[in-house]
C-alpha atoms as a PDB file:
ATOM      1  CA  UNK A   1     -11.937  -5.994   3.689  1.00  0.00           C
ATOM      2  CA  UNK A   2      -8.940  -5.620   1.371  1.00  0.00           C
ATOM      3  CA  UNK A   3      -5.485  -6.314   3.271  1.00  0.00           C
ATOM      4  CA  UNK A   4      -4.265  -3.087   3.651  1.00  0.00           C
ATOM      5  CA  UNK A   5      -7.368  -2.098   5.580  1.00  0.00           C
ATOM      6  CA  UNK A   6      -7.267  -5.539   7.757  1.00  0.00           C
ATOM      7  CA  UNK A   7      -3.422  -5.005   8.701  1.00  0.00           C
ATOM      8  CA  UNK A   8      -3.986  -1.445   9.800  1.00  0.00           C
ATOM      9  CA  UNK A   9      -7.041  -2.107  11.531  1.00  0.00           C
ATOM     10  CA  UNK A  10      -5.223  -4.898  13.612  1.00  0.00           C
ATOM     11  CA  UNK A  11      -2.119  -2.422  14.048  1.00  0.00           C
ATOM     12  CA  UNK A  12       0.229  -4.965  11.789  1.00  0.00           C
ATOM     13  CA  UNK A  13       2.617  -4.233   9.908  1.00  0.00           C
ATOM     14  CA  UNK A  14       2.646  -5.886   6.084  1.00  0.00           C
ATOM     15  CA  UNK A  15       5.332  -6.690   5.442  1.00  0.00           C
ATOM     16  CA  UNK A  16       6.025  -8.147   9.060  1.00  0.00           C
ATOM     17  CA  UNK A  17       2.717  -9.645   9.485  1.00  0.00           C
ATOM     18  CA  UNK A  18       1.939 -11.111   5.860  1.00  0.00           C
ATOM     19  CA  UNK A  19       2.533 -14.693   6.968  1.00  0.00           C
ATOM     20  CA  UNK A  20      -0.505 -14.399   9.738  1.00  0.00           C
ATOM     21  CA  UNK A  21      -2.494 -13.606   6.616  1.00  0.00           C
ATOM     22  CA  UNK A  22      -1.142 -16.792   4.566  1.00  0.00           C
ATOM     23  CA  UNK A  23      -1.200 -18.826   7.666  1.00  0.00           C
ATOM     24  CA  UNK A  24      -5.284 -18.383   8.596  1.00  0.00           C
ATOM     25  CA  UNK A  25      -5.762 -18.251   5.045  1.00  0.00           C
ATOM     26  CA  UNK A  26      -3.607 -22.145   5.283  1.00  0.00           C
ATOM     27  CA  UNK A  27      -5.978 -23.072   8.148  1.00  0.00           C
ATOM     28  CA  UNK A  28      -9.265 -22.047   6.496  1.00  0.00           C
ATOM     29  CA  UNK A  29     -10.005 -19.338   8.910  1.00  0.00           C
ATOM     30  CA  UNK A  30     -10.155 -16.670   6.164  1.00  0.00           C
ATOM     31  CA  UNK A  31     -10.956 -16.581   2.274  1.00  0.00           C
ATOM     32  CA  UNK A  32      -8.867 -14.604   0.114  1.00  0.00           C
ATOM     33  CA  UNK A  33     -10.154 -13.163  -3.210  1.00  0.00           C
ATOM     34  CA  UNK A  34      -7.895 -11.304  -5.521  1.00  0.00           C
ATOM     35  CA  UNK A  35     -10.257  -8.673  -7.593  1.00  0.00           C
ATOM     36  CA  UNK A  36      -8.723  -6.632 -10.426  1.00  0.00           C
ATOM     37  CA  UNK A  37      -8.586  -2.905  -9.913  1.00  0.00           C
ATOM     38  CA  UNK A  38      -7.747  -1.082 -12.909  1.00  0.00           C
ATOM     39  CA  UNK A  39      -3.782  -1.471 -13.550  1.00  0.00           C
ATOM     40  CA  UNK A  40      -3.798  -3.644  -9.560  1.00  0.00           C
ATOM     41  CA  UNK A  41      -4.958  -6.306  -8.310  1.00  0.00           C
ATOM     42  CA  UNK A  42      -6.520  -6.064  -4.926  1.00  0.00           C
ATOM     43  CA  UNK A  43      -6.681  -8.700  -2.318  1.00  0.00           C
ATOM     44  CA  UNK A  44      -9.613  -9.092  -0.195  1.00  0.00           C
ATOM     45  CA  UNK A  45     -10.014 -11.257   2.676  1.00  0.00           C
ATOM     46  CA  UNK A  46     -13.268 -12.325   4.754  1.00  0.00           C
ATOM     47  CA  UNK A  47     -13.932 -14.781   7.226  1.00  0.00           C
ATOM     48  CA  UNK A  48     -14.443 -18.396   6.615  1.00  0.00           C
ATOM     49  CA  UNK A  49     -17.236 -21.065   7.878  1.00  0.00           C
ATOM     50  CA  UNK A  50     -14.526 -22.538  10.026  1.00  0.00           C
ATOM     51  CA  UNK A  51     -13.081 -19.248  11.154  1.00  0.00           C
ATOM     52  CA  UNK A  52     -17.251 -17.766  12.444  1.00  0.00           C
ATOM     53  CA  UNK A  53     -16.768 -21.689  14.085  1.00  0.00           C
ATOM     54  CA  UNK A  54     -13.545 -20.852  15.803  1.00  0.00           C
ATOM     55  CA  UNK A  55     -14.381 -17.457  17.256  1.00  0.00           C
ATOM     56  CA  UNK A  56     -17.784 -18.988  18.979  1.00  0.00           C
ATOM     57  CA  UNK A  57     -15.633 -21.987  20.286  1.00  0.00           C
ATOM     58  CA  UNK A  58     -12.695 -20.292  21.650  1.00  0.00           C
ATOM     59  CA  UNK A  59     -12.653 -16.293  21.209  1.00  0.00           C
ATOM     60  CA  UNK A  60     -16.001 -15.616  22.230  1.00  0.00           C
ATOM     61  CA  UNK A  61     -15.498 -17.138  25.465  1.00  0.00           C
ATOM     62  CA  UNK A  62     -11.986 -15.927  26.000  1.00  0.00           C
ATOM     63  CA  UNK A  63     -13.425 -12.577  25.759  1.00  0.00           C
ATOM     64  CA  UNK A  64     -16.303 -13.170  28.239  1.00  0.00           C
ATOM     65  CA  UNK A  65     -13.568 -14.333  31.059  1.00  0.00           C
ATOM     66  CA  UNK A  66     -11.036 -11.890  29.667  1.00  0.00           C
ATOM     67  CA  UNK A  67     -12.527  -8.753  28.662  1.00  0.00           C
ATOM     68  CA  UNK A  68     -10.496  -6.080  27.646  1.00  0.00           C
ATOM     69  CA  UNK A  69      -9.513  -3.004  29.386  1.00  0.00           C
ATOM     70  CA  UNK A  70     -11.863   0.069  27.832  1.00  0.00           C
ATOM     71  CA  UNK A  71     -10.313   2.346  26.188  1.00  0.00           C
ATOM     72  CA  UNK A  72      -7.172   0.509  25.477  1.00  0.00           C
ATOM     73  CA  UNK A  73      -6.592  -0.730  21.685  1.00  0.00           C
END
């Protein structure tokens, strides 16, 4: 997914939010990949080994006990 689409599917804003990106990216939960595009360069991001590990460990779970409301996104 490239990072425009990733941002506005989370509802962030880029240039707010930017540093989430760079700090999961710091952490190993993502992979970024910067793919040429013409004139552009595009960034794509997807998740890492250790970030698949981290949402069975701890978001899985935290969803289970905390489901969210339906409807609301």
């Amino acid at each position: 997914m490239n990072q425009t689409k990733l941002l506005s599917y989370c509802g962030l804003n880029i240039a707010k939010h930017k540093e989430i990106l760079e700090d999961m990216e710091t952490k190993n939960l993502i992979e970024r990949k910067e793919e040429p595009w013409g004139k552009k360069t595009i960034i794509k991001y997807k998740v890492s080994p250790k970030g698949h590990e981290f949402f069975k460990l701890i978001l899985e779970p935290y969803e289970e006990m905390f489901p969210r409301a339906e409807g609301v996104e």
